[in-house]
C-alpha atoms as a PDB file:
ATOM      1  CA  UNK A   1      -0.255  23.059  -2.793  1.00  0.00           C
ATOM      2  CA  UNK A   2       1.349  19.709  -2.009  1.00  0.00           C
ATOM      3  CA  UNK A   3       0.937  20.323   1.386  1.00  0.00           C
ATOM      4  CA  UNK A   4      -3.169  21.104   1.270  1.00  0.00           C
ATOM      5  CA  UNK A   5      -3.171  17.402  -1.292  1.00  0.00           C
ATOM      6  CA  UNK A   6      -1.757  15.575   1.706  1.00  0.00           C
ATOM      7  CA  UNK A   7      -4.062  17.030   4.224  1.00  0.00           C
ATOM      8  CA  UNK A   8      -6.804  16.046   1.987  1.00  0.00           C
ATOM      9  CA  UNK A   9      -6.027  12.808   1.795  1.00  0.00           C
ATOM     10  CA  UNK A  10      -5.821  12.341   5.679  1.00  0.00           C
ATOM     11  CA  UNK A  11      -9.366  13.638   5.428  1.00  0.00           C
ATOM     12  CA  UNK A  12     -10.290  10.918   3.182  1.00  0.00           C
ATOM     13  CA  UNK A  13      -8.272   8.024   5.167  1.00  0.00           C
ATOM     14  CA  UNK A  14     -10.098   8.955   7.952  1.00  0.00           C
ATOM     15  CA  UNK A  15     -13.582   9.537   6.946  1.00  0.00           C
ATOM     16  CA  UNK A  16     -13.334   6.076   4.539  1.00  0.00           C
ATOM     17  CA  UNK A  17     -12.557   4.218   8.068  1.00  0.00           C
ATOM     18  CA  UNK A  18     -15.062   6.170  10.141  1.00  0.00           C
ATOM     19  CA  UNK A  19     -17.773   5.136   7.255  1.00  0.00           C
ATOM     20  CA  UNK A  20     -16.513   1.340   7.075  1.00  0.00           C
ATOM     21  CA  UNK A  21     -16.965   1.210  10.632  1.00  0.00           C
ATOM     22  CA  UNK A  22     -20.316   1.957  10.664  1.00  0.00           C
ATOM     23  CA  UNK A  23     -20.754   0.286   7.724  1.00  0.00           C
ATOM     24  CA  UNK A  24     -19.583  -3.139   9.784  1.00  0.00           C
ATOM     25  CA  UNK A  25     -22.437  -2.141  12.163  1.00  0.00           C
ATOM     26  CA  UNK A  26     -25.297  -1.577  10.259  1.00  0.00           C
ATOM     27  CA  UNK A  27     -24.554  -3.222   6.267  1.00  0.00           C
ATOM     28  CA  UNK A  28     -26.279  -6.574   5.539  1.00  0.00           C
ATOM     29  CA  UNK A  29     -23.626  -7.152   3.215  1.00  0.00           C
ATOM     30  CA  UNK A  30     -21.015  -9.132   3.450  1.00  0.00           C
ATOM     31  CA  UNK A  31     -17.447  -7.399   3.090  1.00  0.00           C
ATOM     32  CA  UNK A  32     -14.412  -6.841   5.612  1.00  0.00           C
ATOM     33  CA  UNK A  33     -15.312  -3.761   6.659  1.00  0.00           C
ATOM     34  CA  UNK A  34     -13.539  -3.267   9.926  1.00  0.00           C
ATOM     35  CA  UNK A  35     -10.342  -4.825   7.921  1.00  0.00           C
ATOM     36  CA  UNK A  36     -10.892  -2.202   5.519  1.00  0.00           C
ATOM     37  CA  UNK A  37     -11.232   0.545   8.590  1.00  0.00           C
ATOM     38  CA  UNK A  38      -8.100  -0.677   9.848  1.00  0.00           C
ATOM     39  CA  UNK A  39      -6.050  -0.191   6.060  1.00  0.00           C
ATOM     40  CA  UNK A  40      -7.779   3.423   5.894  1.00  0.00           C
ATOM     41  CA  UNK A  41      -6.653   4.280   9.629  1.00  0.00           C
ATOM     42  CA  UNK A  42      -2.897   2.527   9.280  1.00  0.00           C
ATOM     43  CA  UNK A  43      -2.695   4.583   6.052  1.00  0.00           C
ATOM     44  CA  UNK A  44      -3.735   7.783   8.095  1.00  0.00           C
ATOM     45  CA  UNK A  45      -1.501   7.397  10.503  1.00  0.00           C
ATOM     46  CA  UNK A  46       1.292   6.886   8.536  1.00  0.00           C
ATOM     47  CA  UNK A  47       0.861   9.572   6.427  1.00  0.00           C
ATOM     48  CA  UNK A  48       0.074  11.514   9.300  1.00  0.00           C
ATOM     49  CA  UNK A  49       3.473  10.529  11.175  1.00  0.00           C
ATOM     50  CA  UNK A  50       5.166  11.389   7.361  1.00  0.00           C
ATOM     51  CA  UNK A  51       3.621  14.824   6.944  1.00  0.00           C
ATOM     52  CA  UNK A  52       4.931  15.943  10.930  1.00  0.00           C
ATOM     53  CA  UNK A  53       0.660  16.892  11.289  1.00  0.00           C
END
């Protein structure tokens, strides 16, 4: 059960970046998005490299 937690939390890193990407394109607002996208996608990766996916 662990296991299936951790995968869905790389799904989660990595849709959260995919959506603050876009987000940088298209959002009037003002926010760090593609900072953001970069914390979601370092976390992904390292959780990633942790899990041996």
């Amino acid at each position: 059960m662990l296991l299936e937690v951790n995968r869905f939390a790389l799904a989660s890193h990595f849709l959260w970046g995919l959506w603050s990407i876009v987000q940088a394109k298209i959002s009037s607002i003002e926010f760090g998005y593609m900072e953001y996208a970069q914390a979601r996608f370092d976390a992904y990766f390292d959780q990633k490299r942790k899990l041996g996916v």
